[in-house]
PDB file of N, CA and C in Angstrom:
ATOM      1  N   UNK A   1      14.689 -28.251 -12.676  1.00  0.00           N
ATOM      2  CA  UNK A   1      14.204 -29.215 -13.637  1.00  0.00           C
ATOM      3  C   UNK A   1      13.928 -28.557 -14.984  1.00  0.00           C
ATOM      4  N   UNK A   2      14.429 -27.316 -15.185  1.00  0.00           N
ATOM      5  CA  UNK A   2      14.174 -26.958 -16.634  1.00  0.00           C
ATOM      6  C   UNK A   2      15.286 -27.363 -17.555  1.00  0.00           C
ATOM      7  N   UNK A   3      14.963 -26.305 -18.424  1.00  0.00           N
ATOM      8  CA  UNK A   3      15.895 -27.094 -19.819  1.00  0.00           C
ATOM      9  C   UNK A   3      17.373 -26.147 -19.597  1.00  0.00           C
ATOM     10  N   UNK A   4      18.497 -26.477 -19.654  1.00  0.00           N
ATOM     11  CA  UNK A   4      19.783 -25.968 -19.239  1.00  0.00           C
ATOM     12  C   UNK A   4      20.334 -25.639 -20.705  1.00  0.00           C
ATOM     13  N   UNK A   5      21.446 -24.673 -21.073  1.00  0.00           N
ATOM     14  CA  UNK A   5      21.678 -24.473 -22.442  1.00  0.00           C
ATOM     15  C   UNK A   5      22.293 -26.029 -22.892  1.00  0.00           C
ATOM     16  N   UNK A   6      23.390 -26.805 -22.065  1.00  0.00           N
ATOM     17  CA  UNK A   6      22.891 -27.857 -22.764  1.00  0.00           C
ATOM     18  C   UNK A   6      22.367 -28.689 -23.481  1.00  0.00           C
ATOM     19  N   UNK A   7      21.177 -28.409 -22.796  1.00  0.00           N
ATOM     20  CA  UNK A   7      19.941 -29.779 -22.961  1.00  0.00           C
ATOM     21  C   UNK A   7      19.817 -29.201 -24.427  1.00  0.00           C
ATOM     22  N   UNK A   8      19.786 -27.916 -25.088  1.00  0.00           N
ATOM     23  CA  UNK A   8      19.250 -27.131 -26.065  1.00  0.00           C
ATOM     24  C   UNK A   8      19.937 -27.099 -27.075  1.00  0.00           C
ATOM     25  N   UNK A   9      21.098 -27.381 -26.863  1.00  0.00           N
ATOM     26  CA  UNK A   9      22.496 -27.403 -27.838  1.00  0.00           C
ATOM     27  C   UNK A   9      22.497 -28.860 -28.428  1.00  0.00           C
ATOM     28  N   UNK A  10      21.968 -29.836 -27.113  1.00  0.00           N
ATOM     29  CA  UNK A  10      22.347 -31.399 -27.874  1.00  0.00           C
ATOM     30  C   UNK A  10      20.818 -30.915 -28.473  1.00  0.00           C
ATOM     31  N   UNK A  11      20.013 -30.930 -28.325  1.00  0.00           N
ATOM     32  CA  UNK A  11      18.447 -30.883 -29.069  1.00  0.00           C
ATOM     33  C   UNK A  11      18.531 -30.303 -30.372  1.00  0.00           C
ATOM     34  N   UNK A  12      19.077 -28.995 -30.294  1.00  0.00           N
ATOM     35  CA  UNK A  12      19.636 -28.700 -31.791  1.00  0.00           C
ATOM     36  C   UNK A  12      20.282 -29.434 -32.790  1.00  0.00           C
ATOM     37  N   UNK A  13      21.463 -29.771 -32.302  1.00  0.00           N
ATOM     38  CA  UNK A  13      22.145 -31.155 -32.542  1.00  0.00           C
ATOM     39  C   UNK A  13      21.709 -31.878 -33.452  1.00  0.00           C
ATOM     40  N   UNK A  14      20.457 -32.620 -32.364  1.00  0.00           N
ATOM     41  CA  UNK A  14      20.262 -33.719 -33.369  1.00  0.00           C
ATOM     42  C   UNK A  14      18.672 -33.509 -33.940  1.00  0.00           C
ATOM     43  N   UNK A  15      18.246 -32.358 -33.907  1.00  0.00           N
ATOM     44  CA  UNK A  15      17.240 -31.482 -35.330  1.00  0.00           C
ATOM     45  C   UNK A  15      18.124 -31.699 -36.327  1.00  0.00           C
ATOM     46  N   UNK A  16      19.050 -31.059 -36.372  1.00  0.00           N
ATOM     47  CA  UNK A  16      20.030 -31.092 -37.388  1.00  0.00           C
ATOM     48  C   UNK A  16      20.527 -32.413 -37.872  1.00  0.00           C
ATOM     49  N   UNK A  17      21.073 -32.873 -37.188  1.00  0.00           N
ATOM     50  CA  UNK A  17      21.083 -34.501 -37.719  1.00  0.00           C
ATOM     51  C   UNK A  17      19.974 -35.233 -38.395  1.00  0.00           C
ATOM     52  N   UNK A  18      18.919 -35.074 -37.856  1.00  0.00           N
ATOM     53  CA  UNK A  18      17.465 -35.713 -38.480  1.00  0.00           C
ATOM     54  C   UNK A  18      17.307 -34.935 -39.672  1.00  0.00           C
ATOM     55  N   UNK A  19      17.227 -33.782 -39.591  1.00  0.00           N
ATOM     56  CA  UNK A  19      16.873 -32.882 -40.783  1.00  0.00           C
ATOM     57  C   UNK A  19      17.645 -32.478 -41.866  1.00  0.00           C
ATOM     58  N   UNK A  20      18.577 -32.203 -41.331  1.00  0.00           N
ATOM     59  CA  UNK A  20      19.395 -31.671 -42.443  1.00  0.00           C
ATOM     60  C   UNK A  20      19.303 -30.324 -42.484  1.00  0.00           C
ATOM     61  N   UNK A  21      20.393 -29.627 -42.871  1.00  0.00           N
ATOM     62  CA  UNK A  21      20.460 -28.163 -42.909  1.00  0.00           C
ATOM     63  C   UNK A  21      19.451 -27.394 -43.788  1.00  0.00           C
ATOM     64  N   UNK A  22      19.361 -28.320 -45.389  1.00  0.00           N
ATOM     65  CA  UNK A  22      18.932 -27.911 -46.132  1.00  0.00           C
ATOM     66  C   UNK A  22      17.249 -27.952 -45.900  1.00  0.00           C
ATOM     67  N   UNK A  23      17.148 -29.047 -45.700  1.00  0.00           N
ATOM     68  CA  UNK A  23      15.263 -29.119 -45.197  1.00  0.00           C
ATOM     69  C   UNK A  23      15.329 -28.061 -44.035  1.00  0.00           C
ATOM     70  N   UNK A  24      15.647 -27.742 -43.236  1.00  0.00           N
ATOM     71  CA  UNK A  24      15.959 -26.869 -42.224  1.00  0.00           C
ATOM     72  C   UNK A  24      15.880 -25.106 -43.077  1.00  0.00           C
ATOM     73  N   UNK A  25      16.590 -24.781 -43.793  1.00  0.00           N
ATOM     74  CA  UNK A  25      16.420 -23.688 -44.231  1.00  0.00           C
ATOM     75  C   UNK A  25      15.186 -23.842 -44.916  1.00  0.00           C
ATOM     76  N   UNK A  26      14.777 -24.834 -45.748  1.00  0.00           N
ATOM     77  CA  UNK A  26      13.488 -24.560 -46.407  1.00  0.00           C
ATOM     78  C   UNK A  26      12.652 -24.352 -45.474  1.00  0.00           C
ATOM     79  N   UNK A  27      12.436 -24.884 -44.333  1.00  0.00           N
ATOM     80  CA  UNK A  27      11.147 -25.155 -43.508  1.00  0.00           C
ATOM     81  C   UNK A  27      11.214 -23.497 -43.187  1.00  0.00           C
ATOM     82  N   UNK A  28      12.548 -22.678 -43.101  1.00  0.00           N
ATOM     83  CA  UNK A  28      12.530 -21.494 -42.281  1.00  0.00           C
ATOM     84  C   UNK A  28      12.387 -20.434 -43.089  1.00  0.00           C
ATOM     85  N   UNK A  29      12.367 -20.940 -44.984  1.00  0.00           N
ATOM     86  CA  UNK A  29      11.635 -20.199 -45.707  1.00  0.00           C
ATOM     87  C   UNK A  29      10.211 -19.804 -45.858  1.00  0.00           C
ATOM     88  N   UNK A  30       9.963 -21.304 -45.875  1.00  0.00           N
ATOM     89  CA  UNK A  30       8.287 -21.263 -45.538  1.00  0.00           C
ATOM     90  C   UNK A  30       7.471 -20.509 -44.890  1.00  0.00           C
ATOM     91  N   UNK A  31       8.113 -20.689 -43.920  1.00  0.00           N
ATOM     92  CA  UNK A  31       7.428 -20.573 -42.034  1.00  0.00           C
ATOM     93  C   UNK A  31       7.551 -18.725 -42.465  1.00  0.00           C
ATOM     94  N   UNK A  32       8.864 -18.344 -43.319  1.00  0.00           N
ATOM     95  CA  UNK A  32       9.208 -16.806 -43.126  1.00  0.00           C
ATOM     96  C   UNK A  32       7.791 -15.998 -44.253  1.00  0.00           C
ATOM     97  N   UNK A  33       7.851 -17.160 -45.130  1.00  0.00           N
ATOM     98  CA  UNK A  33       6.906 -16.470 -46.550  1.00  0.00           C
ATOM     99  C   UNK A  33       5.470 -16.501 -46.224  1.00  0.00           C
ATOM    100  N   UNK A  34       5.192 -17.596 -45.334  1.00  0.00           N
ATOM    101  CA  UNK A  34       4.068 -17.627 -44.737  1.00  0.00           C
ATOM    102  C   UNK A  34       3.499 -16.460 -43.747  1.00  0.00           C
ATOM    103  N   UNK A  35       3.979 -16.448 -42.798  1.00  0.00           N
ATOM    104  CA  UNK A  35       4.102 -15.274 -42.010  1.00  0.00           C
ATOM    105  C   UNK A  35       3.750 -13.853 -42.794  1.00  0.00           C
ATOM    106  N   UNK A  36       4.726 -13.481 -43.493  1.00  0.00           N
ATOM    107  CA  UNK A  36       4.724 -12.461 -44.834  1.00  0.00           C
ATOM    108  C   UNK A  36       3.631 -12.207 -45.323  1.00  0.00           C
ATOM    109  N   UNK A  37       2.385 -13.368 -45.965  1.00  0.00           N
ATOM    110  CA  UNK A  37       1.613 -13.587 -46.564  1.00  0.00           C
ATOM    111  C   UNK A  37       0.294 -12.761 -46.168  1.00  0.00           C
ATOM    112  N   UNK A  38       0.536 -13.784 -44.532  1.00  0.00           N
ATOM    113  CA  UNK A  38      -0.409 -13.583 -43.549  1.00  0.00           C
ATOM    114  C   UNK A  38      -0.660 -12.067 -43.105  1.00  0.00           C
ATOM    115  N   UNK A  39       0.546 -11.308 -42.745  1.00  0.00           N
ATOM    116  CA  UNK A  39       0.820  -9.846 -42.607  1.00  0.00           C
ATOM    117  C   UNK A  39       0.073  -8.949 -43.975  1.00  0.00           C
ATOM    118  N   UNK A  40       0.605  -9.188 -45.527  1.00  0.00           N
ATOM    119  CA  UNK A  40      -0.297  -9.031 -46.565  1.00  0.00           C
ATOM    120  C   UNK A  40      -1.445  -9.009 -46.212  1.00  0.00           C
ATOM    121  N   UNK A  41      -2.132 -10.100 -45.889  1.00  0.00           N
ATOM    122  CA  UNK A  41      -3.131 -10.367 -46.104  1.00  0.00           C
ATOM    123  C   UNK A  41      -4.099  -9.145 -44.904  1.00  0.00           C
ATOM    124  N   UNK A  42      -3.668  -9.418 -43.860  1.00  0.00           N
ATOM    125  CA  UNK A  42      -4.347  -8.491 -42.638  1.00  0.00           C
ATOM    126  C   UNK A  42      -4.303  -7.030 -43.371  1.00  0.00           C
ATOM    127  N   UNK A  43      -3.245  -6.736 -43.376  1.00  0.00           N
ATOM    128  CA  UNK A  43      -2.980  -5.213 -44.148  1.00  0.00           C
ATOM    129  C   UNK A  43      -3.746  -4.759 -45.442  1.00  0.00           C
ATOM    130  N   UNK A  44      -4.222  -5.581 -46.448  1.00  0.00           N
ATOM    131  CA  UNK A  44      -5.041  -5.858 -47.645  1.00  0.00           C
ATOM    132  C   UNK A  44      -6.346  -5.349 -46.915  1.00  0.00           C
ATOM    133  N   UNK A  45      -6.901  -6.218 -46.298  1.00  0.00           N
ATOM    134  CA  UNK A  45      -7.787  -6.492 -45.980  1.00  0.00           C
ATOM    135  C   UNK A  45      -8.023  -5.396 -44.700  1.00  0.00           C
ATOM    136  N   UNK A  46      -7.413  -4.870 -43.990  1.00  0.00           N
ATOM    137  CA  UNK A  46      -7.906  -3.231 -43.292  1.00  0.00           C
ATOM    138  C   UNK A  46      -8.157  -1.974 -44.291  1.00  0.00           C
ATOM    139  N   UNK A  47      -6.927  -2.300 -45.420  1.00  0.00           N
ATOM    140  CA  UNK A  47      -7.033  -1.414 -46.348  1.00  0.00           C
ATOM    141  C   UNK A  47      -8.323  -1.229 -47.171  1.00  0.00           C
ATOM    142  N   UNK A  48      -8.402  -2.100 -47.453  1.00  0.00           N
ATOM    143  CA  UNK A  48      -9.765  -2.057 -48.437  1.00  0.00           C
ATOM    144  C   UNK A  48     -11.501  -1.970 -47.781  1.00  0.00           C
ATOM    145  N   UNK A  49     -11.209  -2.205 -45.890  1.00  0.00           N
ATOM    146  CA  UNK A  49     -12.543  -1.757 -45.288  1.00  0.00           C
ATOM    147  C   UNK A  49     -12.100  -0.419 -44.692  1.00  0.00           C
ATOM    148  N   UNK A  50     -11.014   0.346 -45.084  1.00  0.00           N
ATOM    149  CA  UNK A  50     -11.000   1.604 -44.370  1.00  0.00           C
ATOM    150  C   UNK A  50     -11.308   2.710 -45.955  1.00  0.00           C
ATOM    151  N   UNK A  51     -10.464   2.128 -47.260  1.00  0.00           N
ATOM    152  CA  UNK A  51     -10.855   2.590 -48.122  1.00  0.00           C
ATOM    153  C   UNK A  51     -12.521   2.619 -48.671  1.00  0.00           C
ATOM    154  N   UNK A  52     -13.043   1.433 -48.471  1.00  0.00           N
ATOM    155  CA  UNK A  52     -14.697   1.279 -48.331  1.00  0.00           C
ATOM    156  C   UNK A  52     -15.605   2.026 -47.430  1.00  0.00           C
ATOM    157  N   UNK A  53     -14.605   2.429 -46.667  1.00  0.00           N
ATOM    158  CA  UNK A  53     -15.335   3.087 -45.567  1.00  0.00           C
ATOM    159  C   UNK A  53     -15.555   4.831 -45.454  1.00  0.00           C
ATOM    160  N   UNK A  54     -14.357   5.658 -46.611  1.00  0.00           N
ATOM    161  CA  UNK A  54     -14.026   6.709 -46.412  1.00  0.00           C
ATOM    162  C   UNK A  54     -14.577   7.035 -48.542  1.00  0.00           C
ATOM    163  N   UNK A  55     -15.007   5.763 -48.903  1.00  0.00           N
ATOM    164  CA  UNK A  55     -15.600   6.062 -50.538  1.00  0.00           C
ATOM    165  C   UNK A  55     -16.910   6.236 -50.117  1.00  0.00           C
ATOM    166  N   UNK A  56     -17.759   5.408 -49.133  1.00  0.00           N
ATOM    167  CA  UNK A  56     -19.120   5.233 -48.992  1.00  0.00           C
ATOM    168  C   UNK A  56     -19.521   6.614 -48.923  1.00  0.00           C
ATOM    169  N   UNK A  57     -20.876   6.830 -49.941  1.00  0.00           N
ATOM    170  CA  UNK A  57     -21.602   8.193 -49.885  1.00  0.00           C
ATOM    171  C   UNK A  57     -22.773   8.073 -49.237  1.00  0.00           C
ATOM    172  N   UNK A  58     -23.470   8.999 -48.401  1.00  0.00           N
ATOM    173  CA  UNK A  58     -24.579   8.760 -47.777  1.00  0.00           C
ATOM    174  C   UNK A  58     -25.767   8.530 -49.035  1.00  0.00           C
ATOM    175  N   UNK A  59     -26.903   7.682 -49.138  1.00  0.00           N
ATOM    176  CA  UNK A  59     -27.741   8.073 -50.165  1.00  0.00           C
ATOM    177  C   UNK A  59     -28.431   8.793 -49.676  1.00  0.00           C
ATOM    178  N   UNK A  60     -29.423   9.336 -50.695  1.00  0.00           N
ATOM    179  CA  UNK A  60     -29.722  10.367 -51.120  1.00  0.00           C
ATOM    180  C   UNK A  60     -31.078  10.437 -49.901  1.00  0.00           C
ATOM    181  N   UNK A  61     -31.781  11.027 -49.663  1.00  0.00           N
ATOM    182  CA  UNK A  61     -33.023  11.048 -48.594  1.00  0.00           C
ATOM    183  C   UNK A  61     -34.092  10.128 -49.181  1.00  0.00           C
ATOM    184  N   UNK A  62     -34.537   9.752 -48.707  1.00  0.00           N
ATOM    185  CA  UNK A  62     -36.111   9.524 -49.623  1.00  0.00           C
ATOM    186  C   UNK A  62     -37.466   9.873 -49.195  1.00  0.00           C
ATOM    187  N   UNK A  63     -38.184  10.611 -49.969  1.00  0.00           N
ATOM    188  CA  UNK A  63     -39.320  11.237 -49.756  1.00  0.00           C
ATOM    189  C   UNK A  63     -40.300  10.353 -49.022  1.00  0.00           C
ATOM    190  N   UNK A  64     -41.048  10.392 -48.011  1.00  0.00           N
ATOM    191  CA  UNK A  64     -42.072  10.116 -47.433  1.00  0.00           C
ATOM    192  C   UNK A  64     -43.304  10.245 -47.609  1.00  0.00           C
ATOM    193  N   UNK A  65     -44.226   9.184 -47.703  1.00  0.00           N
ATOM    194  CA  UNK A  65     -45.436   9.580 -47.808  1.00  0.00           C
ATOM    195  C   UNK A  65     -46.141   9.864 -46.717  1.00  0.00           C
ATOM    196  N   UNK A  66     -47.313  10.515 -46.928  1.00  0.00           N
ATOM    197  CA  UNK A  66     -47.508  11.014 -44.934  1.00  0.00           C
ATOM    198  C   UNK A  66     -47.848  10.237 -44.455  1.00  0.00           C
ATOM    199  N   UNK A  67     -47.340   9.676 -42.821  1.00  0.00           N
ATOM    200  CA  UNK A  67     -47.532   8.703 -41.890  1.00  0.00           C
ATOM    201  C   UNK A  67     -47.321   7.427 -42.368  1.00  0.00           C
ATOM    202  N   UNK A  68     -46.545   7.594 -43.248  1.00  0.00           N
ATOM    203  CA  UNK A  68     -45.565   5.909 -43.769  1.00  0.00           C
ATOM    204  C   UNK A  68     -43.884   5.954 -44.008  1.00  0.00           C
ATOM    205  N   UNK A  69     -43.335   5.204 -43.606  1.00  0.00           N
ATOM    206  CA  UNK A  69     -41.915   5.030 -42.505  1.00  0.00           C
ATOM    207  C   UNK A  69     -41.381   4.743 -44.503  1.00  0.00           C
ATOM    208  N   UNK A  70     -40.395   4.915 -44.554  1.00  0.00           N
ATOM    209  CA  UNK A  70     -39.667   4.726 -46.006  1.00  0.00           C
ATOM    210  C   UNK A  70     -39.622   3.197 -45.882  1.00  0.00           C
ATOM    211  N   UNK A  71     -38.859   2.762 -44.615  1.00  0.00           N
ATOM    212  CA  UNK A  71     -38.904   1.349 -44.626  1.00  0.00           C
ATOM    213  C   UNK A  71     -39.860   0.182 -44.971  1.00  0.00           C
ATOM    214  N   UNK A  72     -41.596   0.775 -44.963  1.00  0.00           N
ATOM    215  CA  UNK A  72     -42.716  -0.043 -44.878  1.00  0.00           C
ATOM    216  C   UNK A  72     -42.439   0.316 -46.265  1.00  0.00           C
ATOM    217  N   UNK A  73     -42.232   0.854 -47.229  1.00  0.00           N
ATOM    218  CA  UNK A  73     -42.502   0.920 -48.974  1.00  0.00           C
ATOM    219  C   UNK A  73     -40.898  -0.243 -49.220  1.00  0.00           C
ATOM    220  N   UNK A  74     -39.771  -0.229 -48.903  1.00  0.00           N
ATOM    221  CA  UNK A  74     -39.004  -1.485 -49.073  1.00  0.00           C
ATOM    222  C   UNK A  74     -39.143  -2.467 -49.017  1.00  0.00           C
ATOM    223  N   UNK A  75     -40.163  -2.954 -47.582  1.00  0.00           N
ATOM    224  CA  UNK A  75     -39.668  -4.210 -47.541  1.00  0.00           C
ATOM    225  C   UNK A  75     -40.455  -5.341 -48.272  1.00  0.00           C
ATOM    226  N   UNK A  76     -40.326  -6.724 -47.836  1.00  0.00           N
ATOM    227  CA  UNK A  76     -40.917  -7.281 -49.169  1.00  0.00           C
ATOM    228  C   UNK A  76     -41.170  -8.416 -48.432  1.00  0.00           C
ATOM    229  N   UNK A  77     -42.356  -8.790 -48.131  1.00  0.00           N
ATOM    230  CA  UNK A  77     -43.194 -10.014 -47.460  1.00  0.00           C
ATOM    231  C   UNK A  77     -42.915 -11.412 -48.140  1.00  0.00           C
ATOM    232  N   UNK A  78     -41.754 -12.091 -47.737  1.00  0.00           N
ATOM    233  CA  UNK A  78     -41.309 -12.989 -48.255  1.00  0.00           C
ATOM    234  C   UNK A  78     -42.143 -14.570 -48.528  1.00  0.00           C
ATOM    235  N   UNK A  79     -42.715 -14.097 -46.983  1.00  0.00           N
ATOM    236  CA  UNK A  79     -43.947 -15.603 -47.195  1.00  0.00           C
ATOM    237  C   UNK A  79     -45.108 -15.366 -48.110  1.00  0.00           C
ATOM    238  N   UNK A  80     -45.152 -14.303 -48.329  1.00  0.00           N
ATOM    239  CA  UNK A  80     -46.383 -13.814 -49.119  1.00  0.00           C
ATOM    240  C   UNK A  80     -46.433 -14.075 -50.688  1.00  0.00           C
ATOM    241  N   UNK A  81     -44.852 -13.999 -50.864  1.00  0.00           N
ATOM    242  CA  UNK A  81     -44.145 -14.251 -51.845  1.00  0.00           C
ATOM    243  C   UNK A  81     -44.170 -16.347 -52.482  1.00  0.00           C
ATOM    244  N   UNK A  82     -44.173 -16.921 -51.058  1.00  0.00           N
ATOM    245  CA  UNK A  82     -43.724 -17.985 -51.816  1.00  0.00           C
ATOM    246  C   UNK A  82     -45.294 -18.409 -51.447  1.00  0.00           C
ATOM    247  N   UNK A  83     -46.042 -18.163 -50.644  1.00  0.00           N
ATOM    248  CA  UNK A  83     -47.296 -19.107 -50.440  1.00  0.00           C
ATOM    249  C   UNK A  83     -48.280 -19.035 -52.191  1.00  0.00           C
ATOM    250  N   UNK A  84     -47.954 -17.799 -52.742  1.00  0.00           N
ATOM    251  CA  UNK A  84     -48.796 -17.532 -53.441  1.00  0.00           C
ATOM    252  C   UNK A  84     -48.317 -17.998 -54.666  1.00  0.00           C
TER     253      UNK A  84
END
């Protein structure tokens, strides 16, 4: 019960009949430039987080005050911020 080269040849057939050769090559431009794009795009886009990744410099240390975490002098009490 599958599809026999036949069945695939008349199916072609009449794609072609409905479509036309010419809409037919465009669609297979598309479909090709699209694809293309998409490949660009992945490749762009590894490039520029592997290049981001191999520019990044460690910063610099930051001095500690005794028995206070660098992090407790950053952060920033947001509710504290809007209640007031």
């Amino acid at each position: 019960m599958g599809l026999s080269t036949t069945h695939l040849i008349i199916f072609l057939v009449i794609i072609i009949v409905i479509f036309g050769t010419k809409k037919l090559r465009n669609i297979g431009s598309d479909l090709g430039g699209a694809v293309k794009g998409f490949k660009d795009g992945i490749k762009d886009g590894s490039d520029k987080a592997a290049d981001a990744a191999t520019t990044a410099t460690p910063a610099a240390p930051m001095q500690q005050v005794a028995g206070a975490p660098a992090a407790v002098k950053e952060t920033i009490d947001v509710e504290a911020k809007t209640k007031a």
